[in-house]
Protein backbone atom coordinates (compact mmCIF):
# COMPACT_ATOMS: atom_id res chain seq x y z
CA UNK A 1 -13.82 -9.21 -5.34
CA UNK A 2 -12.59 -8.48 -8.84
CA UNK A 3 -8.88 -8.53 -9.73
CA UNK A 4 -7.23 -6.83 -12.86
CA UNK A 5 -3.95 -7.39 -13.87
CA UNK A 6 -2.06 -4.29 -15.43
CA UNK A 7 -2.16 -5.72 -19.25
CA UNK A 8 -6.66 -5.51 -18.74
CA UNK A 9 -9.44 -2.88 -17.92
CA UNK A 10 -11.91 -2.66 -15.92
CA UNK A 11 -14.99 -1.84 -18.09
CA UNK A 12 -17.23 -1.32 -15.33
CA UNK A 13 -16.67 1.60 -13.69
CA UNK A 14 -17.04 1.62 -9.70
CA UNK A 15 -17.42 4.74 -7.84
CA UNK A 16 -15.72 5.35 -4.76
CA UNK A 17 -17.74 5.16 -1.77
CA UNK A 18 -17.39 7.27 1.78
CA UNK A 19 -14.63 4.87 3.48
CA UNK A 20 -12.62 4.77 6.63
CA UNK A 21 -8.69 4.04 6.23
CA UNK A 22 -6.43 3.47 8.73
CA UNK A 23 -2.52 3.40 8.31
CA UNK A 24 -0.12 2.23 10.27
CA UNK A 25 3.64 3.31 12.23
CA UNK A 26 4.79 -0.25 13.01
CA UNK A 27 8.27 -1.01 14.52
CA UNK A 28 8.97 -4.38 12.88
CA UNK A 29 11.58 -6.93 14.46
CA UNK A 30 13.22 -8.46 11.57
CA UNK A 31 12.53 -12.80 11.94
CA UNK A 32 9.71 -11.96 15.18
CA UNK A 33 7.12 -12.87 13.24
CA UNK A 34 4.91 -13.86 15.94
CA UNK A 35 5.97 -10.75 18.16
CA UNK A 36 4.79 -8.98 14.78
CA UNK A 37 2.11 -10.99 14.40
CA UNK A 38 0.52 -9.76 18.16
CA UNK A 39 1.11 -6.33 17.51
CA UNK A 40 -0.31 -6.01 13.93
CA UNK A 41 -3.51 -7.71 15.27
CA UNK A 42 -3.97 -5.45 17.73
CA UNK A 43 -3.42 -2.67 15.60
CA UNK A 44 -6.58 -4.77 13.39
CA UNK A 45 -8.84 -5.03 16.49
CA UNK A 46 -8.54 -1.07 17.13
CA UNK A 47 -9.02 -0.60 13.86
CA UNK A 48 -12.38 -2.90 13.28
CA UNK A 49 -13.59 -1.11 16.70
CA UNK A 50 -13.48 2.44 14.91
CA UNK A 51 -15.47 0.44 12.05
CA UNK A 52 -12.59 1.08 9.42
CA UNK A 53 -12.89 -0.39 5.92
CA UNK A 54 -9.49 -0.74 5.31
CA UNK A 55 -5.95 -0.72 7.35
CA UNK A 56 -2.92 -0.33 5.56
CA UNK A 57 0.54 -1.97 7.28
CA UNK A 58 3.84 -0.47 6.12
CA UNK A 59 6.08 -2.94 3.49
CA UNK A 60 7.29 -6.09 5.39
CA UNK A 61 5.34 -5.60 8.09
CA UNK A 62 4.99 -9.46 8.79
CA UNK A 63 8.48 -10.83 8.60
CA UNK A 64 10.40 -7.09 8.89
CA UNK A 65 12.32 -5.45 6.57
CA UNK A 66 16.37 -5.80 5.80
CA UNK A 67 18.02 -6.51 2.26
CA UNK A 68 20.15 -9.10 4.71
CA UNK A 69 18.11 -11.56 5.85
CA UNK A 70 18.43 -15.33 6.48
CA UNK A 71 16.45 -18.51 5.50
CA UNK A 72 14.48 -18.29 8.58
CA UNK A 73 13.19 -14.92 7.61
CA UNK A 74 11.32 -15.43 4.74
CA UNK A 75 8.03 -17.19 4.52
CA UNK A 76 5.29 -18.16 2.22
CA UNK A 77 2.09 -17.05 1.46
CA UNK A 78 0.40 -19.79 3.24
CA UNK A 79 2.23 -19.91 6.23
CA UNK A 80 -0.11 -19.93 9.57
CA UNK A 81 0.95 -16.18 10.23
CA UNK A 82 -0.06 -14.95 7.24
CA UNK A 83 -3.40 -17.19 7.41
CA UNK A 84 -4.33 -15.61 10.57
CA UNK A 85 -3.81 -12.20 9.31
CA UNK A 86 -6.25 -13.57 6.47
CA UNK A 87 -8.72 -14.88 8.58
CA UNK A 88 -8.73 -11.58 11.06
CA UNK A 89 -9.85 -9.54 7.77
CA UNK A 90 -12.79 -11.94 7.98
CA UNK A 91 -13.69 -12.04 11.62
CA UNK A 92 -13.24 -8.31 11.32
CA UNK A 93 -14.86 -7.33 8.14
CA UNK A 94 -12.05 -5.03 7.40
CA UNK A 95 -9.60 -5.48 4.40
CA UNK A 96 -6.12 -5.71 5.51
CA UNK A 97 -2.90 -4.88 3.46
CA UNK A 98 0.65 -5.92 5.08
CA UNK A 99 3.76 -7.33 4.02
CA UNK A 100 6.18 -10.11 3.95
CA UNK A 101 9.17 -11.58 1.89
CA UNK A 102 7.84 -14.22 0.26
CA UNK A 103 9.80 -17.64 -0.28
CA UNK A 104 10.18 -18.25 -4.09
CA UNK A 105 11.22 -22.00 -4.72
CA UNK A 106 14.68 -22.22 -5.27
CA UNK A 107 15.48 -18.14 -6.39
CA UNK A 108 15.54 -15.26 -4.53
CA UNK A 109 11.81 -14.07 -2.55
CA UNK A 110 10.23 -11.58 -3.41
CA UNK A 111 8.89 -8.40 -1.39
CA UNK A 112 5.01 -9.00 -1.15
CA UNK A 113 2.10 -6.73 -0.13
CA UNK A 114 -0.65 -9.11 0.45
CA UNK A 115 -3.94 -7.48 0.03
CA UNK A 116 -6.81 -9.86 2.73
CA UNK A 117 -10.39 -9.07 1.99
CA UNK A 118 -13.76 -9.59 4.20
CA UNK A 119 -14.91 -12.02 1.72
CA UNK A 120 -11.97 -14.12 2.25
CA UNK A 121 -10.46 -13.75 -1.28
CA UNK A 122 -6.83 -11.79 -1.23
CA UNK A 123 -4.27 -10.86 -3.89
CA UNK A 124 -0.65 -10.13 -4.10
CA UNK A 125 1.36 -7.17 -5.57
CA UNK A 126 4.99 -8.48 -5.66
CA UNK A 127 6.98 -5.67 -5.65
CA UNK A 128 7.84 -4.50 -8.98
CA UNK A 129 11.07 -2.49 -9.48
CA UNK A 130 13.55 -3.09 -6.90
CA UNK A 131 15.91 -0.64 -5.09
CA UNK A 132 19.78 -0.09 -5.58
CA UNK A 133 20.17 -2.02 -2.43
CA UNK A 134 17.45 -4.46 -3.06
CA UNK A 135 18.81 -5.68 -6.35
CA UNK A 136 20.36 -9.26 -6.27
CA UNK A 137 18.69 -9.95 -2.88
CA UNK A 138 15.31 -10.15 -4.29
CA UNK A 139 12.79 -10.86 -7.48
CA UNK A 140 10.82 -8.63 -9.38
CA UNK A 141 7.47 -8.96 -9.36
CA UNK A 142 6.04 -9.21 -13.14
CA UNK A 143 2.50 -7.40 -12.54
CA UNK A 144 0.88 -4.84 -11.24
CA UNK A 145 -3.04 -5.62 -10.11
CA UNK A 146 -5.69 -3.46 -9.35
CA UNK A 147 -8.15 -4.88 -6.34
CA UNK A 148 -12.19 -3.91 -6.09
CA UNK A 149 -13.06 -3.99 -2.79
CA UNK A 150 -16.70 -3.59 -1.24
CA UNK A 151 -15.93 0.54 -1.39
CA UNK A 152 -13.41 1.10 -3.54
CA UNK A 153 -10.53 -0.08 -6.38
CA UNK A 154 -7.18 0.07 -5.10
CA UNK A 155 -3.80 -0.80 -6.16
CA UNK A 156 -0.29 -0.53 -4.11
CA UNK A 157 3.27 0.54 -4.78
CA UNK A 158 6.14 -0.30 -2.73
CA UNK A 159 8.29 2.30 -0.96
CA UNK A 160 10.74 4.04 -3.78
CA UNK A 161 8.49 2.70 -6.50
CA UNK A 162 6.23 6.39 -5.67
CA UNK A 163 9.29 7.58 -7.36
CA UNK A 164 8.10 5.96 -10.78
CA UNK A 165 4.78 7.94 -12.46
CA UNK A 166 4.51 4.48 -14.90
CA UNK A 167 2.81 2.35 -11.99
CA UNK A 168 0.64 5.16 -11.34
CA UNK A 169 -0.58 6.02 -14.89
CA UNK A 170 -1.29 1.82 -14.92
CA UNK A 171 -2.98 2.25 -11.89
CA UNK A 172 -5.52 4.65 -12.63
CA UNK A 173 -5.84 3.08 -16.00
CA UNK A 174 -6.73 0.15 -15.02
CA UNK A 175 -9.66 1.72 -12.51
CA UNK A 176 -7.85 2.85 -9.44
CA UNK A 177 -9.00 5.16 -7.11
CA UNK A 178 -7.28 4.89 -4.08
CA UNK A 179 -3.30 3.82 -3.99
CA UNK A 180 -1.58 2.65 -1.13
CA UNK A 181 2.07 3.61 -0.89
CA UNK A 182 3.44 0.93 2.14
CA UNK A 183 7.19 2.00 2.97
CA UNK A 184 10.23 0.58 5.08
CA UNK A 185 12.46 4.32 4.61
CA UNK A 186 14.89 5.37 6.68
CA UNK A 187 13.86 8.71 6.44
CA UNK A 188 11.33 10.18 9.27
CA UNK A 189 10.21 13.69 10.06
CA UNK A 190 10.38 16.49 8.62
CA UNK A 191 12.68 15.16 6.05
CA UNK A 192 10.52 12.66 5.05
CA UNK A 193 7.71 15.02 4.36
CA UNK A 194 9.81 17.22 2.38
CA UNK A 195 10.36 14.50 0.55
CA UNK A 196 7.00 12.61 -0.15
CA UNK A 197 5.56 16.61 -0.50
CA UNK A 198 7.74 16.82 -3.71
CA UNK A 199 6.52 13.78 -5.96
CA UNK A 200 2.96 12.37 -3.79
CA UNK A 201 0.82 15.61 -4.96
CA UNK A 202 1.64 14.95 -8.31
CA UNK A 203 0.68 11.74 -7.94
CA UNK A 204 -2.53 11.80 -6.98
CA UNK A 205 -3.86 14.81 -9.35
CA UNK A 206 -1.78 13.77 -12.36
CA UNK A 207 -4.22 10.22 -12.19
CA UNK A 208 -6.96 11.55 -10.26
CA UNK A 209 -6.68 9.66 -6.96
CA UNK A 210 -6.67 9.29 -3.37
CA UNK A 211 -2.62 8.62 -2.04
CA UNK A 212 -1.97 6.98 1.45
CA UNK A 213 1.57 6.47 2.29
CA UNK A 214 2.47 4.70 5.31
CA UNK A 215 6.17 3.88 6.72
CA UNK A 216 7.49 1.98 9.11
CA UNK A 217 9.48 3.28 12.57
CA UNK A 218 12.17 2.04 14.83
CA UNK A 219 14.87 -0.27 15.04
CA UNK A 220 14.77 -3.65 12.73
CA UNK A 221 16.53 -5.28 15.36
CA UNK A 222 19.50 -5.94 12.94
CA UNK A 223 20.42 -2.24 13.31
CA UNK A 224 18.47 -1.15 10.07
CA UNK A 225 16.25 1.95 11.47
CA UNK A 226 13.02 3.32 9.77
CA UNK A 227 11.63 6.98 10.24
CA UNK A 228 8.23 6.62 10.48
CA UNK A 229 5.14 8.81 9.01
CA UNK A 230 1.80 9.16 7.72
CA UNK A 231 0.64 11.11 4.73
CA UNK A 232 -2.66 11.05 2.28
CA UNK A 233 -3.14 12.86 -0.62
CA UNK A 234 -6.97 13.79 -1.97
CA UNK A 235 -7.50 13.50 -5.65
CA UNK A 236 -6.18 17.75 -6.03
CA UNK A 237 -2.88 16.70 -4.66
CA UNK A 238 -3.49 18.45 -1.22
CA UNK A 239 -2.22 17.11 1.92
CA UNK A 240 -5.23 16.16 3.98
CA UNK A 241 -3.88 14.07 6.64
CA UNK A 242 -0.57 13.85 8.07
CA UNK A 243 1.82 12.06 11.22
CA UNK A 244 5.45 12.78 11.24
CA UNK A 245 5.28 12.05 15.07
CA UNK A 246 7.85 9.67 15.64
CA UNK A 247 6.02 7.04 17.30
CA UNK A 248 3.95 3.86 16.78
CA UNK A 249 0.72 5.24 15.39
CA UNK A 250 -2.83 3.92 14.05
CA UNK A 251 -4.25 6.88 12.47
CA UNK A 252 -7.33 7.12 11.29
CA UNK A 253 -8.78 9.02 7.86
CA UNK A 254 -12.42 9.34 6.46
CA UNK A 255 -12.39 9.94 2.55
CA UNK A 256 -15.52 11.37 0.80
CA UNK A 257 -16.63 9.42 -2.28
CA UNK A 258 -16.90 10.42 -5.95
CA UNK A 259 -18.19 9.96 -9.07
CA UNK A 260 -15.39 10.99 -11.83
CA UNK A 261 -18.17 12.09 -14.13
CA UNK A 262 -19.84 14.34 -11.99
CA UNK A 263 -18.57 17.29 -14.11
CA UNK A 264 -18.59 19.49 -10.54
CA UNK A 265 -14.90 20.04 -10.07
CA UNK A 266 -11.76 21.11 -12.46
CA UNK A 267 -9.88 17.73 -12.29
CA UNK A 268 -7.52 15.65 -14.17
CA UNK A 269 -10.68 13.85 -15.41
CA UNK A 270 -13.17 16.08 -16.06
CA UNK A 271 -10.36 18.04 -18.50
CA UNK A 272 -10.18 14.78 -20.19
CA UNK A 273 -6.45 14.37 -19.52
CA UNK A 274 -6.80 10.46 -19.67
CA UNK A 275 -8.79 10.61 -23.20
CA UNK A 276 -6.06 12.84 -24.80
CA UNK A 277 -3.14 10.54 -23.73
CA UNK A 278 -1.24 8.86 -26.32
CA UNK A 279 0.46 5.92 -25.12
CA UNK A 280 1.70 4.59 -28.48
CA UNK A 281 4.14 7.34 -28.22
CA UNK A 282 5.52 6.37 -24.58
């Protein structure tokens, strides 16, 4: 696995293979984590049985979500749940993304997507601008990685960070070709595909990339609800798969691979929209 941080390049360029994705509609119980624990490995053994690649949780899908949480709620990134979550991407052969708040010595945690791979290697994206209600209950994160799997490079943003075209543009710039948007909203239905419909197309053909956005769904426990839903994006900004159903859900998307320099189709890349940026302006 190679890892690049958002101030480096990758000067290799990989190109995307045919991969299976699933994403997940998880109800969460805020400070369950073993209840959690059961259910997201079952989710990972249904997965691995439809010989997915990768499986995408929704943010703080480990520990559950809330902006009021207790000491007892937060964990690190060697605790034994998040080990065996780790070790199931091995048994498995399936890359696993899922989330947890993450202690941080003495100052406030910080909201992690933990990206497990086959090989046994993982990296974290600490979430990198925080929400009006997250502010003073967590930390930033201070970088935002790109991840080369055995099919493709992928990065993540959290939730309302798909509200921020910045982490996108370093995204793709840095090699990505498939972004995972993990979310704990409290907006479901049809309301939450109006919404994602007005920024997630632009997002994926502005930078040229496959967009999966998964949320969470139900009750935290703590009376903090989620909505739910399931979108993806192909690299025109057209809706190609989507689950607004309301329930628990492991759904299950095939992507086609590409080659950005095929010179075949009418993209952001092949209109060399990348080349012609100027970033010393920005």
């Amino acid at each position: 696995m190679l890892i690049i941080w958002a101030d480096e390049k990758i000067t290799e360029m990989m190109l995307l293979k045919n991969l299976k994705l699933a994403l997940v509609q998880m109800r969460s119980i805020l400070g369950d984590l073993h209840a959690n624990l059961e259910k997201m490995m079952a989710f990972v053994d249904r997965a691995a049985e439809e010989k997915t690649d990768i499986i995408c949780f929704p943010e703080m899908s480990l520990t559950g979500y809330s902006s009021e949480y207790g000491p007892e709620d937060v964990i690190s990134d060697d605790d034994p749940v998040v080990e065996t979550v780790r070790n199931a991407a091995c048994k498995k052969d399936i890359a696993v993304i899922f989330g947890f708040m993450e202690k941080n010595g003495e100052d406030l945690p910080y909201l992690t997507q933990l990206i497990a791979c086959p090989d046994g290697t993982y990296v974290k994206y600490r979430k990198t601008h925080l929400g009006t209600r997250e502010e003073g209950c967590f930390t930033c994160g201070g970088s935002i990685p790109v991840i080369r799997t055995k099919n493709a490079i992928i990065g993540v943003a959290l939730c309302w960070e798909a509200h921020i075209p910045d982490i996108f543009s370093v995204l793709r710039r840095n090699g990505a070709e498939l972004i995972f948007i993990p979310h704990a909203s409290n907006l479901g239905g049809e309301r939450r595909k109006e919404t994602w419909m007005r920024y997630l197309p632009a997002r994926a053909w502005d930078n040229d990339v496959y967009v999966a956005a998964c949320n969470s769904i139900g009750d935290n426990g703590r009376g903090s609800v989620s909505g739910g839903g399931t979108i993806v994006m192909n690299r025109r900004g057209i809706a190609i798969f989507e689950n607004f159903n309301g329930t628990e859900s492991l759904d299950i998307v095939e992507l086609e691979g590409f080659d950005r320099d095929d010179g075949l189709s009418y993209d952001m890349c092949n209109i060399k929209y990348f080349q012609r940026r100027r970033p010393e302006l920005y």
